[in-house]
Protein backbone atom coordinates (compact mmCIF):
# COMPACT_ATOMS: atom_id res chain seq x y z
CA UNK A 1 0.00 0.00 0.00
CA UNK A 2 1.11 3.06 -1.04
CA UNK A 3 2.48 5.51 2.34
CA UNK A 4 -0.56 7.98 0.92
CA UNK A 5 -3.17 5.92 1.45
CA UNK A 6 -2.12 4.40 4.43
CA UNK A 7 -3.56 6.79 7.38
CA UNK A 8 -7.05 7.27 5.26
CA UNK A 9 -7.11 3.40 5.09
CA UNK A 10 -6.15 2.87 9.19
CA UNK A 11 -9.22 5.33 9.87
CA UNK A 12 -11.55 3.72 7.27
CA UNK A 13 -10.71 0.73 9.86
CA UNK A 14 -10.63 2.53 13.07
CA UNK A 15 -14.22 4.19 11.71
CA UNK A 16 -15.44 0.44 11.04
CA UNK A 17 -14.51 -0.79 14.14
CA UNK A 18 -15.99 2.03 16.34
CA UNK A 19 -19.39 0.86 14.40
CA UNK A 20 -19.23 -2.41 16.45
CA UNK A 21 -20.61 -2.98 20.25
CA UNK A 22 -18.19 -1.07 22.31
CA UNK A 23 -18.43 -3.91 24.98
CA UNK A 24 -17.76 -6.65 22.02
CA UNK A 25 -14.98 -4.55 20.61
CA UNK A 26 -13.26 -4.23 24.03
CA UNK A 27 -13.57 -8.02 25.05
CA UNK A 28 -11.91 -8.60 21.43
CA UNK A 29 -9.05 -6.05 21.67
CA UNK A 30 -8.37 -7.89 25.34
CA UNK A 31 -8.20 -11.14 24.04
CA UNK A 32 -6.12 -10.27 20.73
CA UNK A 33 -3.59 -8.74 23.02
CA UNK A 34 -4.12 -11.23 25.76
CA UNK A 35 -4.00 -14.24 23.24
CA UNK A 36 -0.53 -13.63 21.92
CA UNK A 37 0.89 -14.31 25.47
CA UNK A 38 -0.75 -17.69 25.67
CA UNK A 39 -1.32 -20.89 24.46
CA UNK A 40 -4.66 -22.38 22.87
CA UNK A 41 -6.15 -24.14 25.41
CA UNK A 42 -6.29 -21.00 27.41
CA UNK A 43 -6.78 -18.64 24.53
CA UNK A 44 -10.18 -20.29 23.88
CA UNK A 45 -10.72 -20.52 27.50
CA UNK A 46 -10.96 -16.63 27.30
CA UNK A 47 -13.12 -16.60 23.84
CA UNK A 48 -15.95 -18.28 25.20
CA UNK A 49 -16.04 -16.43 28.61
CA UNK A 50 -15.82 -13.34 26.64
CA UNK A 51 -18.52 -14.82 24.12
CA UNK A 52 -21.12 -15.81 27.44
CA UNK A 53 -20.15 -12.11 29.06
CA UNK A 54 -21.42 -10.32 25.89
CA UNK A 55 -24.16 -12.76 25.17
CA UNK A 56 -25.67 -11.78 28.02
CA UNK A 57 -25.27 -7.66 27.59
CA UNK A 58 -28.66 -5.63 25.66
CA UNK A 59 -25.72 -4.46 22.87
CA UNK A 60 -26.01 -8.18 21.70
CA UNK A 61 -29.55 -8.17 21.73
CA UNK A 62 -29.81 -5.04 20.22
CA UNK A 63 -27.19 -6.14 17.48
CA UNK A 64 -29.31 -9.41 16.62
CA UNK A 65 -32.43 -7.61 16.45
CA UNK A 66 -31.21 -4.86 13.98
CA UNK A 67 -29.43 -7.91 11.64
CA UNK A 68 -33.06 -9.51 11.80
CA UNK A 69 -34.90 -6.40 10.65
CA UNK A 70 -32.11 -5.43 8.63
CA UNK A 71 -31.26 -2.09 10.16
CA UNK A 72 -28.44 -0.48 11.68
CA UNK A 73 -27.91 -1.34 15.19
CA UNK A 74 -27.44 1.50 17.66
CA UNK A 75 -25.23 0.02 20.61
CA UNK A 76 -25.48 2.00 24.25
CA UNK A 77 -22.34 0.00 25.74
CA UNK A 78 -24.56 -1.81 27.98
C-alpha cells in the first residue's frame, strides 16, 4: 500500500470498528492482546467467557435484532 493511502485506510478501519458494540470490541481487543501471550487451550478458555459475558449484555440483543430487521444497530455499551 502506497504511504498515501495508508492513514485514510487505518481510519476507514478505526471508523469500522468504532461501528461495532463497544463492549464486544473491548472483550476482542483484550483477548487479541491477551491471546498472543498464551497458548490455545487458554486462549479459547478466554473466547468463550468473553462470548457468554457479551451474550448476556442488551448491545447483543440489540445487534441481533437490527441484523433480523435489517437495520443499523445503535449500541449503548450496555
Amino acid at each position: 500500500m502506497p504511504a498515501a493511502e495508508l492513514l485514510p485506510s487505518a481510519k476507514r478501519v478505526a471508523s469500522e470498528i468504532l461501528a461495532r458494540g463497544p463492549i464486544a470490541v473491548r472483550f476482542a481487543m483484550d483477548a487479541a492482546i491477551r491471546g498472543l501471550e498464551t497458548d490455545l487451550a487458554h486462549g479459547l478458555e478466554m473466547e468463550a467467557a468473553y462470548f457468554g459475558l457479551v451474550s448476556a449484555t442488551a448491545d447483543m440483543r440489540e445487534g441481533l435484532r437490527a441484523f433480523l430487521e435489517k437495520r443499523k444497530p445503535t449500541f449503548t455499551g450496555v
